[in-house]
C-alpha atoms as a PDB file:
ATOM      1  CA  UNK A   1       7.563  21.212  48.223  1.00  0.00           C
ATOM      2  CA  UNK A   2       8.875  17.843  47.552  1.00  0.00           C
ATOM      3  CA  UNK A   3      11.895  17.324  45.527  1.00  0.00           C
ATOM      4  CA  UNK A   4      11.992  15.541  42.331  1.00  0.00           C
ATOM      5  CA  UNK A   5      14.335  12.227  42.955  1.00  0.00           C
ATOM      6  CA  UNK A   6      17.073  11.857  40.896  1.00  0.00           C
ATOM      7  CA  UNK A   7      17.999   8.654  39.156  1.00  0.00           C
ATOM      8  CA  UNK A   8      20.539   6.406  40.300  1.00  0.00           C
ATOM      9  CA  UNK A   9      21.824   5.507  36.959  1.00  0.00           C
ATOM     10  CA  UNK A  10      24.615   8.434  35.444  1.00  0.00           C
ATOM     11  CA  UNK A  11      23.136  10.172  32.520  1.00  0.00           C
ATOM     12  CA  UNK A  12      25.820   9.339  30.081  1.00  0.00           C
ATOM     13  CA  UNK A  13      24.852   5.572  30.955  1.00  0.00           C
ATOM     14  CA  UNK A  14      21.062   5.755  30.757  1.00  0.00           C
ATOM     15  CA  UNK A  15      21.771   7.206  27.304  1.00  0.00           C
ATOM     16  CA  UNK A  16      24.181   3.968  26.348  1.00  0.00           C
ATOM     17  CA  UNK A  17      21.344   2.034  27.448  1.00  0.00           C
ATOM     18  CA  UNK A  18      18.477   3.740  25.758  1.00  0.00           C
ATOM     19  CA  UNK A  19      20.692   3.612  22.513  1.00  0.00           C
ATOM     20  CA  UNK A  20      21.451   0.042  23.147  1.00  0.00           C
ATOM     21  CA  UNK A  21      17.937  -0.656  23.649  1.00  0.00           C
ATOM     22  CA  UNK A  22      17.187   0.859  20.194  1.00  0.00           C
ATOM     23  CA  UNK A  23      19.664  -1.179  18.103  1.00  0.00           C
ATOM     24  CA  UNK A  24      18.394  -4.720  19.927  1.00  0.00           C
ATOM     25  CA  UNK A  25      15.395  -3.430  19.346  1.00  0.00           C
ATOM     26  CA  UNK A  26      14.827  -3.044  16.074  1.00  0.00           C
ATOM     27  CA  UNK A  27      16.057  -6.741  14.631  1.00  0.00           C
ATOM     28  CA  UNK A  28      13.344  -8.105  17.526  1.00  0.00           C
ATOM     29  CA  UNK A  29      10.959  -5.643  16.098  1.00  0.00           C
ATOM     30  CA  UNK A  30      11.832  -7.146  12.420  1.00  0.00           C
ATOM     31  CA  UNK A  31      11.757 -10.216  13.448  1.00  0.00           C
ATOM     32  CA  UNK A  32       8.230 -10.047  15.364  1.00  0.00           C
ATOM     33  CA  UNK A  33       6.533  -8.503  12.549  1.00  0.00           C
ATOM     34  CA  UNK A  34       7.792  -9.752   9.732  1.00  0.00           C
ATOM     35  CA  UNK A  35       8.339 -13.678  10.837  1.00  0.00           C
ATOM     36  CA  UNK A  36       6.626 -14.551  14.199  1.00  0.00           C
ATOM     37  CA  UNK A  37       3.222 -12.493  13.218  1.00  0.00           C
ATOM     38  CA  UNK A  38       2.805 -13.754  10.107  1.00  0.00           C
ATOM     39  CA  UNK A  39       3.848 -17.617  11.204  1.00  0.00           C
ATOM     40  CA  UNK A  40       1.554 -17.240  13.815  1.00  0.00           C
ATOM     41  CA  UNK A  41      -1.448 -16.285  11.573  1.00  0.00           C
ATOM     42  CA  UNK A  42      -0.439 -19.171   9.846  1.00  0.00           C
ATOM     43  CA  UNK A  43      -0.509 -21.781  12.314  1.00  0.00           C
ATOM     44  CA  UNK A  44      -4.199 -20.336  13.572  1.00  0.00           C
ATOM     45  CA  UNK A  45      -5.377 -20.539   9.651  1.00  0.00           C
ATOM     46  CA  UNK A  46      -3.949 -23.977  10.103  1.00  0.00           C
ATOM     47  CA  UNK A  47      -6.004 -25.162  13.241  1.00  0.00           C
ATOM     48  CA  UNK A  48      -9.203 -23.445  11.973  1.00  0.00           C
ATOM     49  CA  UNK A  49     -12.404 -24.485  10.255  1.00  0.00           C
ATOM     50  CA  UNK A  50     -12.747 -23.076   6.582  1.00  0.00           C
ATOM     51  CA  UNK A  51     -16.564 -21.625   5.992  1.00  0.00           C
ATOM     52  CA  UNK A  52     -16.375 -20.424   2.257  1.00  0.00           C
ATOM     53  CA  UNK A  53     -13.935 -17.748   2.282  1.00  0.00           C
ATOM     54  CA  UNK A  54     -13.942 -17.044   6.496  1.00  0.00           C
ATOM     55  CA  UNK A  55     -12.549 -18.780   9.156  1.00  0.00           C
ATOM     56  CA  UNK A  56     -14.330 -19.941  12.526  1.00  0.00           C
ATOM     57  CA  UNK A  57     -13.467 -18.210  15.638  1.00  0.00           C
ATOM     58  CA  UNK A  58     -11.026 -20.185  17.753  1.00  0.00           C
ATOM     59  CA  UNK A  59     -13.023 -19.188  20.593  1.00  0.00           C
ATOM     60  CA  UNK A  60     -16.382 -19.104  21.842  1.00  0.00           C
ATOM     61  CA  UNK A  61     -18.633 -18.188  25.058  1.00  0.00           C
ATOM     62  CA  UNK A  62     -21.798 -19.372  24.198  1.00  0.00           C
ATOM     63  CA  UNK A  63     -24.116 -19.376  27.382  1.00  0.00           C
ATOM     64  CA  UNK A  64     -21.649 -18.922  29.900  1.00  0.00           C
ATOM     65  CA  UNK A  65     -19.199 -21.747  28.740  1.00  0.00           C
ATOM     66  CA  UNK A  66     -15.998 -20.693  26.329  1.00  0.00           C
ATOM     67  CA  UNK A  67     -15.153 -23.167  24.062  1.00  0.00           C
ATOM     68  CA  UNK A  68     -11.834 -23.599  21.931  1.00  0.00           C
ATOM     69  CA  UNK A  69     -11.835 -25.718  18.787  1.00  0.00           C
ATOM     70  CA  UNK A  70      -8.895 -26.229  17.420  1.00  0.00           C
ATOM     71  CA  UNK A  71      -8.740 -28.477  14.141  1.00  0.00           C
ATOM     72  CA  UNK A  72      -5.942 -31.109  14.482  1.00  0.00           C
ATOM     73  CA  UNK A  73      -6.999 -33.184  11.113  1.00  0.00           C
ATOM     74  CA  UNK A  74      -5.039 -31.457   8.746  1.00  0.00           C
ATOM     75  CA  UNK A  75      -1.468 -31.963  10.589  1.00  0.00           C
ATOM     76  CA  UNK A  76      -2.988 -35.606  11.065  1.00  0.00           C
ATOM     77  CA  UNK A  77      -3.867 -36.003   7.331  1.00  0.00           C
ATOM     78  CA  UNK A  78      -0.198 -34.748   6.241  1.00  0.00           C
ATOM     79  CA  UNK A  79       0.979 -37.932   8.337  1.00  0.00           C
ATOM     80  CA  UNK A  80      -1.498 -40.282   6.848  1.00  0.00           C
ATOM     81  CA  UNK A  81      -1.070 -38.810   3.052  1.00  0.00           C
ATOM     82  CA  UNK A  82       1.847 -40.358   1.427  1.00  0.00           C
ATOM     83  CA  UNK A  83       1.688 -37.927  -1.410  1.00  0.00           C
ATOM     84  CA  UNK A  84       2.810 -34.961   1.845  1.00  0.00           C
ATOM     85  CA  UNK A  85       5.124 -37.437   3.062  1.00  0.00           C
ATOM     86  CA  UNK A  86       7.081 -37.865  -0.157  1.00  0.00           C
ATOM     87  CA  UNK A  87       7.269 -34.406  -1.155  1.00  0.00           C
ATOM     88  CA  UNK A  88       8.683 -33.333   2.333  1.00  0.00           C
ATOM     89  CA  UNK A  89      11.517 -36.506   1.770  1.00  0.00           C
ATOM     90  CA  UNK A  90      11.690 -35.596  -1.990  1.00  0.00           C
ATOM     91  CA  UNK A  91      12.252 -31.903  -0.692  1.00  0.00           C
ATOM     92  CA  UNK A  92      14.961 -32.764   1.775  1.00  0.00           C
ATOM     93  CA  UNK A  93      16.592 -35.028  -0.582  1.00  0.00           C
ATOM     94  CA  UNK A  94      16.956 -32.536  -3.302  1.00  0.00           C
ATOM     95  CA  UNK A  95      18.184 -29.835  -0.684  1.00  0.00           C
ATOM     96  CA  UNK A  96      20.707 -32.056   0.650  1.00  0.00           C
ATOM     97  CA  UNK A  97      22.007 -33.070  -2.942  1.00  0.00           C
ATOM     98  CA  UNK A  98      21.861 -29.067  -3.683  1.00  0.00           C
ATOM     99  CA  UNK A  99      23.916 -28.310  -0.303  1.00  0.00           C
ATOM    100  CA  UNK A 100      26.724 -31.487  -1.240  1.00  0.00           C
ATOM    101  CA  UNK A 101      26.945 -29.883  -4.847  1.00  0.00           C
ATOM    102  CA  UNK A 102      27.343 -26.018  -3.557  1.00  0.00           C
ATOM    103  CA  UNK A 103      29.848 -27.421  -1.290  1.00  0.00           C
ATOM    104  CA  UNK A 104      32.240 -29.527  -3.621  1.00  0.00           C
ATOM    105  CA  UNK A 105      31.948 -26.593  -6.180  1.00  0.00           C
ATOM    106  CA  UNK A 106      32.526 -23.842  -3.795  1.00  0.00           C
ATOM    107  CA  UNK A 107      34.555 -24.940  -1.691  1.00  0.00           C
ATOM    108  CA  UNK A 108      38.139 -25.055  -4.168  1.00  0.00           C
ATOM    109  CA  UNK A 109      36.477 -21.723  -5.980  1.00  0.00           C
ATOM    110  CA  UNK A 110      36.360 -19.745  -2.371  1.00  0.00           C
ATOM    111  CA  UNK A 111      39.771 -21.676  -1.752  1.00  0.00           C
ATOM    112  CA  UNK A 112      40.898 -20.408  -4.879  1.00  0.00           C
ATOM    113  CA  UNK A 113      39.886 -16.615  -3.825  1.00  0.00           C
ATOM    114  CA  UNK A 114      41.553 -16.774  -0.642  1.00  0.00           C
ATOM    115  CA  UNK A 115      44.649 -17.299  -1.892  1.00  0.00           C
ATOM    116  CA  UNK A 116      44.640 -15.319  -5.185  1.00  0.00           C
ATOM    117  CA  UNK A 117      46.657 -11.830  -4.783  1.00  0.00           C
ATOM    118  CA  UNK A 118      45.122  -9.143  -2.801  1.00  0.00           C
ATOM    119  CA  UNK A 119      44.601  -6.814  -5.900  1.00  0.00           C
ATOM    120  CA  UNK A 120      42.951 -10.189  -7.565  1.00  0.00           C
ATOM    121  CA  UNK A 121      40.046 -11.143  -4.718  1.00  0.00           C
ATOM    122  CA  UNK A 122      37.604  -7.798  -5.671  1.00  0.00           C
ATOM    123  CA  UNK A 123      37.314  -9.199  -8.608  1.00  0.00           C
ATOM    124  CA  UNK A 124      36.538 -12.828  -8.137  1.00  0.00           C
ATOM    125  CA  UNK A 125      34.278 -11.654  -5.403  1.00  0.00           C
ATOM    126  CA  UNK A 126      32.771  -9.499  -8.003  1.00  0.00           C
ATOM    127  CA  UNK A 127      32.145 -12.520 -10.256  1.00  0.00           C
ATOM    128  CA  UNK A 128      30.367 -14.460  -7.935  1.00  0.00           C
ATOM    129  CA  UNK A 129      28.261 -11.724  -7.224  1.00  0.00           C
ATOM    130  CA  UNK A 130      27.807 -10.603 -10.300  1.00  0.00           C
ATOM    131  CA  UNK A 131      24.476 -13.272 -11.157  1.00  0.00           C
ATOM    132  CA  UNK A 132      22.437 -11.218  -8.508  1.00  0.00           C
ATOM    133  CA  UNK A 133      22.719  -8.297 -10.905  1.00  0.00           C
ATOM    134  CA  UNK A 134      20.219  -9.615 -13.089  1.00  0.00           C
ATOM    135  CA  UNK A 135      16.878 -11.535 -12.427  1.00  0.00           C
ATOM    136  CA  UNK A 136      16.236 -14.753 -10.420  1.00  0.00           C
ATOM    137  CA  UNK A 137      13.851 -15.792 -13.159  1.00  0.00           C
ATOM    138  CA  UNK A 138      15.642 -15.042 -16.490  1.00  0.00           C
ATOM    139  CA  UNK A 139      18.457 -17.160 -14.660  1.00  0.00           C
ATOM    140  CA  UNK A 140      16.417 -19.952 -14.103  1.00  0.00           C
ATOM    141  CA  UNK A 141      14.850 -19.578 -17.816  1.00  0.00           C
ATOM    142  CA  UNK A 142      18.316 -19.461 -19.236  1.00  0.00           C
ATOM    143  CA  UNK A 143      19.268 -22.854 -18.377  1.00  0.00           C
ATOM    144  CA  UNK A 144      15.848 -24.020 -20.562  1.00  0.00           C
ATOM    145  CA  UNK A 145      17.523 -23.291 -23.363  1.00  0.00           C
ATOM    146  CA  UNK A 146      21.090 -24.475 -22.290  1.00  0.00           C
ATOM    147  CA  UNK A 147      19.470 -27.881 -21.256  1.00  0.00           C
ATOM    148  CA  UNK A 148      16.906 -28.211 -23.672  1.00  0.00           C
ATOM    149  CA  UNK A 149      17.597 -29.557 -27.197  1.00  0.00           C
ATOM    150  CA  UNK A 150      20.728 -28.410 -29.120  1.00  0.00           C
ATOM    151  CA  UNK A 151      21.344 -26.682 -26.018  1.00  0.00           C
ATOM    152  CA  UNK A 152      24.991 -25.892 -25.444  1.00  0.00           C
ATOM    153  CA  UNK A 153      25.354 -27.311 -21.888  1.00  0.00           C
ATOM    154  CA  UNK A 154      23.284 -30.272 -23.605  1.00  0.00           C
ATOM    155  CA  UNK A 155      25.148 -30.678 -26.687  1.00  0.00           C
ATOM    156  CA  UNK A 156      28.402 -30.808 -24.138  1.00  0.00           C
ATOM    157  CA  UNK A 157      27.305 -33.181 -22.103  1.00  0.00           C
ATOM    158  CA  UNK A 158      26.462 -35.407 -25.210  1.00  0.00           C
ATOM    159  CA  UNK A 159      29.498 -35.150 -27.160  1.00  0.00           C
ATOM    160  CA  UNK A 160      31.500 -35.905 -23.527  1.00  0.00           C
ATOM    161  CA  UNK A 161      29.183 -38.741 -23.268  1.00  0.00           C
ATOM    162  CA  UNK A 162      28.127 -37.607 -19.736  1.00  0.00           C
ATOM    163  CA  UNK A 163      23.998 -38.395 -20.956  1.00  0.00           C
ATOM    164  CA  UNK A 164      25.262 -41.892 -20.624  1.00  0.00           C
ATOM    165  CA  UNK A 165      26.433 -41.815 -17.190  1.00  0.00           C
ATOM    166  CA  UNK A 166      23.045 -39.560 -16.342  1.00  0.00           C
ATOM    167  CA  UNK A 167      21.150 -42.595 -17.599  1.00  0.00           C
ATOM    168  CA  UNK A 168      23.133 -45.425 -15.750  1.00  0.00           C
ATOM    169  CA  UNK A 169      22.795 -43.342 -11.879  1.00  0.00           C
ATOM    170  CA  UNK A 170      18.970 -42.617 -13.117  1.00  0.00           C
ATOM    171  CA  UNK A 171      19.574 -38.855 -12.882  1.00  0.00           C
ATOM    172  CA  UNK A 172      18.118 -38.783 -16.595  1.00  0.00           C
ATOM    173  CA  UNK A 173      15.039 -40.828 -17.894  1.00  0.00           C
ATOM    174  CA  UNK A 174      16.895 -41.409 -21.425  1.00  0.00           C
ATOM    175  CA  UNK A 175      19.766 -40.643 -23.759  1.00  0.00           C
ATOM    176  CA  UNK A 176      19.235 -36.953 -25.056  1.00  0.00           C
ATOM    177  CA  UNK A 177      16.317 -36.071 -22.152  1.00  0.00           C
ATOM    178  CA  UNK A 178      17.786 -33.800 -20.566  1.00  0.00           C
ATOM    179  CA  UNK A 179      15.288 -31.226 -18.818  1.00  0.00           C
ATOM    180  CA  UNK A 180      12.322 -31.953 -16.841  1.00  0.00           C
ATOM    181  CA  UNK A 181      14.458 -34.237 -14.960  1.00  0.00           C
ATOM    182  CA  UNK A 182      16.238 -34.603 -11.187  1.00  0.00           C
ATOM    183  CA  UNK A 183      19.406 -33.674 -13.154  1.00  0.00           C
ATOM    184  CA  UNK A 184      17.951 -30.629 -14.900  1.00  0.00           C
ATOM    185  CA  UNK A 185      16.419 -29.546 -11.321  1.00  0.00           C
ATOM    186  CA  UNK A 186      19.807 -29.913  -9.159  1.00  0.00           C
ATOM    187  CA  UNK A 187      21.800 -28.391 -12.174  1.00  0.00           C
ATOM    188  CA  UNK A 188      19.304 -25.166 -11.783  1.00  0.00           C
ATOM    189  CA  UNK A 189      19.246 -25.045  -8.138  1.00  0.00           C
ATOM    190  CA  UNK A 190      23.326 -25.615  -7.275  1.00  0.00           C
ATOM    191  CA  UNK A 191      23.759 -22.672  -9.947  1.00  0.00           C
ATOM    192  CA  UNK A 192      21.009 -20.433  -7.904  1.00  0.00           C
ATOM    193  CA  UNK A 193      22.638 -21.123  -4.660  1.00  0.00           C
ATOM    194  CA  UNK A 194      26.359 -21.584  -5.235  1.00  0.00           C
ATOM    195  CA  UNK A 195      27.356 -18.303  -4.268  1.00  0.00           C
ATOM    196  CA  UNK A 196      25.333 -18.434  -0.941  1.00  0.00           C
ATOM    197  CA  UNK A 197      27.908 -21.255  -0.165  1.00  0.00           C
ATOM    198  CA  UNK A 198      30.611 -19.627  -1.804  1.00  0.00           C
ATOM    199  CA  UNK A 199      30.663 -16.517   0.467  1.00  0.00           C
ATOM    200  CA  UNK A 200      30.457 -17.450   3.957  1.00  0.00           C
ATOM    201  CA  UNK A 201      33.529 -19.972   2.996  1.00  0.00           C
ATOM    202  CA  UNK A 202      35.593 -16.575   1.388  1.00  0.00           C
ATOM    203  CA  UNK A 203      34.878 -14.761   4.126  1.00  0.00           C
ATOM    204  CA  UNK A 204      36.449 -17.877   6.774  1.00  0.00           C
ATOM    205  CA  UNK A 205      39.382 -19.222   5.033  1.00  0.00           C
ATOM    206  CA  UNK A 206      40.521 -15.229   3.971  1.00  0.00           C
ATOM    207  CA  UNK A 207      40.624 -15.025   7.996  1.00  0.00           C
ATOM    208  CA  UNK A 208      43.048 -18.264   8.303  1.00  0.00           C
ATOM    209  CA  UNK A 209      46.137 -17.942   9.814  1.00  0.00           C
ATOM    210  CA  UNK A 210      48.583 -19.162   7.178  1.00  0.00           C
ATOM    211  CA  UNK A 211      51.279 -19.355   9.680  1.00  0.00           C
ATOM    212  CA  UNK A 212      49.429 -22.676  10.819  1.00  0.00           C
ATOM    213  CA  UNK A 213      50.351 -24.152   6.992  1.00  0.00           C
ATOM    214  CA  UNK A 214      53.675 -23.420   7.754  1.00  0.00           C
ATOM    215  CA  UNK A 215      53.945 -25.116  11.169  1.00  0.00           C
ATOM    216  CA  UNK A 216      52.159 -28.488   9.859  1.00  0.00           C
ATOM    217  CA  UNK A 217      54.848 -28.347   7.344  1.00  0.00           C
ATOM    218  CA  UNK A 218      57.765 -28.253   9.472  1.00  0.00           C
ATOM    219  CA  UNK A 219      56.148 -30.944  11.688  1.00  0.00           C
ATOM    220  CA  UNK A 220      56.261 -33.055   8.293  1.00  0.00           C
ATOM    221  CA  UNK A 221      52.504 -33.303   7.864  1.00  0.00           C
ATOM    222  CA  UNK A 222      52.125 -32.998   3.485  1.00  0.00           C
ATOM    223  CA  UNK A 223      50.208 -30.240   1.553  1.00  0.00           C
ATOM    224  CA  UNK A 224      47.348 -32.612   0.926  1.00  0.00           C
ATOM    225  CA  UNK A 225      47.319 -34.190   4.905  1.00  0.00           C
ATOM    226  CA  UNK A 226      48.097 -30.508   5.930  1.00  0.00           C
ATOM    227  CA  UNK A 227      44.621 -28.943   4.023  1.00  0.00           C
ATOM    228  CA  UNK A 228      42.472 -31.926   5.513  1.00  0.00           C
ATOM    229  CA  UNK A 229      43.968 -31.357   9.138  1.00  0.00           C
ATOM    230  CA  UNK A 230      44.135 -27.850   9.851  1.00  0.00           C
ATOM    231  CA  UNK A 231      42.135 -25.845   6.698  1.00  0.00           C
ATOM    232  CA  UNK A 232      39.191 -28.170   6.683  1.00  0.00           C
ATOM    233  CA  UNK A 233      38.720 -28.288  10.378  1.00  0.00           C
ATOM    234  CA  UNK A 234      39.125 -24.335  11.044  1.00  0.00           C
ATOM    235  CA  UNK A 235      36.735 -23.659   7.711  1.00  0.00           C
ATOM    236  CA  UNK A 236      34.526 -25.869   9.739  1.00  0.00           C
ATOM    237  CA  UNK A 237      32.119 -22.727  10.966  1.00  0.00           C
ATOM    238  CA  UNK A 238      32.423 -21.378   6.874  1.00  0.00           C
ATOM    239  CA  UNK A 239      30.836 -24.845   5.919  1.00  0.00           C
ATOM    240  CA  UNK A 240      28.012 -24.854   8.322  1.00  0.00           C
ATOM    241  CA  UNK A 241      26.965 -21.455   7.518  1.00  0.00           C
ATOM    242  CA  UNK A 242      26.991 -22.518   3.404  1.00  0.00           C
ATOM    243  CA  UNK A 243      25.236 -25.138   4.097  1.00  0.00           C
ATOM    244  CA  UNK A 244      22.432 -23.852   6.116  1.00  0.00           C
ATOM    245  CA  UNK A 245      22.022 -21.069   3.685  1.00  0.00           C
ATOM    246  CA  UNK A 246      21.847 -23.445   0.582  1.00  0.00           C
ATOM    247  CA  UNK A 247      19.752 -26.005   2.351  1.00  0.00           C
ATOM    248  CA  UNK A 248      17.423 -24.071   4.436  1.00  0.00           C
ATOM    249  CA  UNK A 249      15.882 -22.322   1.142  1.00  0.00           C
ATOM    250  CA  UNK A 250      16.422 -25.077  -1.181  1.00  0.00           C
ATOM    251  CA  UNK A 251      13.821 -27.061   1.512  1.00  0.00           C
ATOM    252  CA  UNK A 252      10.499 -24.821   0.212  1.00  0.00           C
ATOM    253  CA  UNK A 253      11.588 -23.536  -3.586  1.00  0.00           C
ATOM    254  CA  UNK A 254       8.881 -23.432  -5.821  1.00  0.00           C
ATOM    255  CA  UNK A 255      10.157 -21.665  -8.944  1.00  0.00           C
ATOM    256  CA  UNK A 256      13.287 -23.846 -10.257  1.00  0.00           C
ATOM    257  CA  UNK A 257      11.476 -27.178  -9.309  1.00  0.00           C
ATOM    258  CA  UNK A 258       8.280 -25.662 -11.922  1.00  0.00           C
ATOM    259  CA  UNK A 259      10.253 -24.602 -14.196  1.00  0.00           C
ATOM    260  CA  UNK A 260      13.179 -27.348 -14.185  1.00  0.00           C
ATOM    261  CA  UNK A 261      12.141 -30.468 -12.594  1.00  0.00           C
ATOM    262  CA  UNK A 262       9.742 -32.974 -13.925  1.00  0.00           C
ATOM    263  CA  UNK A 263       6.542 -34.625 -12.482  1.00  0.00           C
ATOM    264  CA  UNK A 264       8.760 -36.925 -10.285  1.00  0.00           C
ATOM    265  CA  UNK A 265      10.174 -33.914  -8.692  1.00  0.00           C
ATOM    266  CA  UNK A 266       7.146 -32.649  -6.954  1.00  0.00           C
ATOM    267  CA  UNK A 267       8.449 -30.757  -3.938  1.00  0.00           C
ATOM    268  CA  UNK A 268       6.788 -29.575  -1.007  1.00  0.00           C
ATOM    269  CA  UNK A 269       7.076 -25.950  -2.644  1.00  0.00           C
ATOM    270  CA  UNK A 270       4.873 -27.014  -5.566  1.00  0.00           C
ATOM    271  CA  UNK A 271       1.951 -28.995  -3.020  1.00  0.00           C
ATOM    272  CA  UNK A 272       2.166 -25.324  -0.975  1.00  0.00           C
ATOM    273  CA  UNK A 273       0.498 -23.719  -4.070  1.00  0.00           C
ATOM    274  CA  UNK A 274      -1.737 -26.089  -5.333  1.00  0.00           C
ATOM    275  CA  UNK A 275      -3.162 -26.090  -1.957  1.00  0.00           C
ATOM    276  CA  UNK A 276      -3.376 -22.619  -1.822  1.00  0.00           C
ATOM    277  CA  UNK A 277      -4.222 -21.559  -5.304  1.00  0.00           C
ATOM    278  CA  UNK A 278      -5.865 -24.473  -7.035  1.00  0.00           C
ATOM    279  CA  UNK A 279      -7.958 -26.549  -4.087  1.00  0.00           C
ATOM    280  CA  UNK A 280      -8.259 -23.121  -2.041  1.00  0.00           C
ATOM    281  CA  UNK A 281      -7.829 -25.227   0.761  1.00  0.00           C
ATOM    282  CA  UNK A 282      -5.678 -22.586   2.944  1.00  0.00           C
ATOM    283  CA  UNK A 283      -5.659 -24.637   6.384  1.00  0.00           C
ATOM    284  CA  UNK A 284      -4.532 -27.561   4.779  1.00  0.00           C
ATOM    285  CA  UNK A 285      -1.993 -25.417   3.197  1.00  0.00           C
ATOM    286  CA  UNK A 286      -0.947 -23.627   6.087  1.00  0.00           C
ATOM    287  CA  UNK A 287      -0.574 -26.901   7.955  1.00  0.00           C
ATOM    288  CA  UNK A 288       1.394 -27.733   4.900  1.00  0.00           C
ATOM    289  CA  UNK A 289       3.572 -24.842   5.457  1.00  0.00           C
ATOM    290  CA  UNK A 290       3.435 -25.101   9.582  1.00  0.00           C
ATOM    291  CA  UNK A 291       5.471 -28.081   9.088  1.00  0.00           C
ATOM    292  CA  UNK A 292       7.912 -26.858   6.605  1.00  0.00           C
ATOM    293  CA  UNK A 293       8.902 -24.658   9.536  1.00  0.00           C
ATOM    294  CA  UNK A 294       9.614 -26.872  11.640  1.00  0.00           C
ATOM    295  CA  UNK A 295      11.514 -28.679   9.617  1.00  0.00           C
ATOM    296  CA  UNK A 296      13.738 -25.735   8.764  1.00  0.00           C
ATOM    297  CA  UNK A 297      13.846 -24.989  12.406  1.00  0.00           C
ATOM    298  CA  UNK A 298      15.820 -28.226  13.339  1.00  0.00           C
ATOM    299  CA  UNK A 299      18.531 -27.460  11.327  1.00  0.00           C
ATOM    300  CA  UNK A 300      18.596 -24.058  12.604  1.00  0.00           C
ATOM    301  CA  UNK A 301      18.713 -25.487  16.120  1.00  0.00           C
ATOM    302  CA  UNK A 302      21.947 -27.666  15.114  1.00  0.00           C
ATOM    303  CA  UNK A 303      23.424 -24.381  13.590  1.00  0.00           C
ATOM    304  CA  UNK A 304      22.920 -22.586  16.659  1.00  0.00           C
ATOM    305  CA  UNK A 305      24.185 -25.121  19.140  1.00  0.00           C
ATOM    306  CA  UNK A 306      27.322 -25.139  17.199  1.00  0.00           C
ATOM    307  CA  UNK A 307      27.954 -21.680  17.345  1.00  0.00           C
ATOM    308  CA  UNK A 308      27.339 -21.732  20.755  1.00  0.00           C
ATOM    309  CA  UNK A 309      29.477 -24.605  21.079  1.00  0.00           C
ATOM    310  CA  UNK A 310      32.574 -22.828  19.229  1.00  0.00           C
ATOM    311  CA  UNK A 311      31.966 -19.510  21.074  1.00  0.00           C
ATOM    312  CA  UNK A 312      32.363 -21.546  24.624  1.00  0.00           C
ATOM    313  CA  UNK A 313      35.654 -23.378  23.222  1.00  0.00           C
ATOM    314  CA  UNK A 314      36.768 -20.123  22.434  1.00  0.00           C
ATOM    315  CA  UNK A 315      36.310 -18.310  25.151  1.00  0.00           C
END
């Protein structure tokens, strides 16, 4: 009778590696089904030919020959169409403008929480959490009646004269117009988002080493020139993170640009579901969308080389 072999590997370390296995394994698993399925489904809706509500087959073997169509016109259209064009620069614009907003708001506020008393931070963190508690919508709807007419937020800005300055930088169409414009739409969507910038900068400058302050102040350096030297450039990683979560969703929103923004705010969010839901044209949408990605995915690509940049300086 023949033996059974016995593994090389200890027991105690094939069962580390069998658990390991299981916790990589189930963010790739998440990940797989839940993003690179479905984006992949996309981009073959994308590339195929519409027949009423079916799609063509990719592939063919018809008479001993396989043939693959792939439809390229609809990425080719988006270049040619300056109505895509626009709302892709109109959506990047208004990201951006959300992202520098999030950013000079958050930034003293998560400041501010770093170096309130211990007992103190819960709280504030509690506060800037506290929105999430109740709906996305009913947010959104609230600032309707804020901005609209004898609105408080409106009636502020008016007595302030603010609606005047609105006017002058074109944020606002006229004196008193207050929603349904680019200001009513970044107002909306800096209030949605602040507290995804607000967070990630908490969470790095609570980590700081104050002892750092101390030494740029002994060296002479002032409060002001020691904040830009040392907190600003170790907060650095707390920024970038913000800002990609602010910018990368801010990109494809739908709801607060319907709901807040005018017609000259017609992001790529809003073309997504008239191509979907009122042409029915779904490759054209999904090329729509196809693209969207990769916009998103440059940024991503930045974020990542960074933190791989930071880890290698570290280590």
């Amino acid at each position: 009778m023949s033996t059974p072999t016995r593994s090389l590997i200890p027991a105690p370390l094939a069962r580390l590696l069998r658990g390991r296995s299981i916790v990589i394994g189930i963010p790739y698993a998440w990940l797989l089904i839940f993003f690179a399925l479905p984006f992949l489904i996309i981009l073959k809706i994308s590339v195929s030919e519409m027949e009423t509500v079916h799609f063509k087959d990719l592939t063919r073997y018809v008479d001993g020959v396989f043939h693959i169509a792939i439809k390229t016109a609809n990425y080719l259209f988006i270049t040619q169409d300056d109505m895509y064009v626009r709302s892709y620069l109109i959506s990047l614009k208004y990201a951006a403008a959300t992202t520098l907003g999030c950013l000079f708001i958050g930034y003293p506020f998560s400041y501010f929480m770093a170096r309130a008393k211990p007992n103190l931070q819960p709280g504030l963190l509690m506060l800037v959490m506290l929105p999430f508690w109740t709906s996305f919508l009913l947010r959104v709807y609230a600032w309707k009646g804020l901005l609209g007419e004898n609105g408080w937020v409106a009636n502020a800005i008016e007595a302030l004269g603010l609606d005047h300055v609105l006017l002058a930088t074109g944020l606002i169409p006229a004196l008193g117009n207050l929603m349904h414009t680019p200001f009513s739409l970044v107002v909306g969507m800096v209030y949605t988002y602040l507290p995804f910038m607000i967070l990630p900068l908490y969470a790095n400058l609570s980590k700081m080493d104050l002892r750092l302050l101390e030494a740029a102040s002994d060296l002479g350096a002032t409060p002001w020139t020691a904040f830009w030297r040392v907190t600003v450039p170790l907060s650095k990683a707390g920024i970038i993170a913000g800002s990609m979560l602010v910018f990368i969703p801010c990109v494809g929103e739908f709801v607060i640009p319907e709901l807040l923004g005018g017609p000259e705010t017609l992001m790529i969010g809003r073309v997504l579901w008239d191509e979907f839901f009122s042409n029915n044209d779904w490759p054209m949408a999904s090329s729509v969308a196809v693209v969207m990605v990769l916009l998103i995915l440059v940024p991503l690509a930045l974020f990542n080389k960074y933190q791989a940049e930071s880890q290698e300086t570290r280590s």
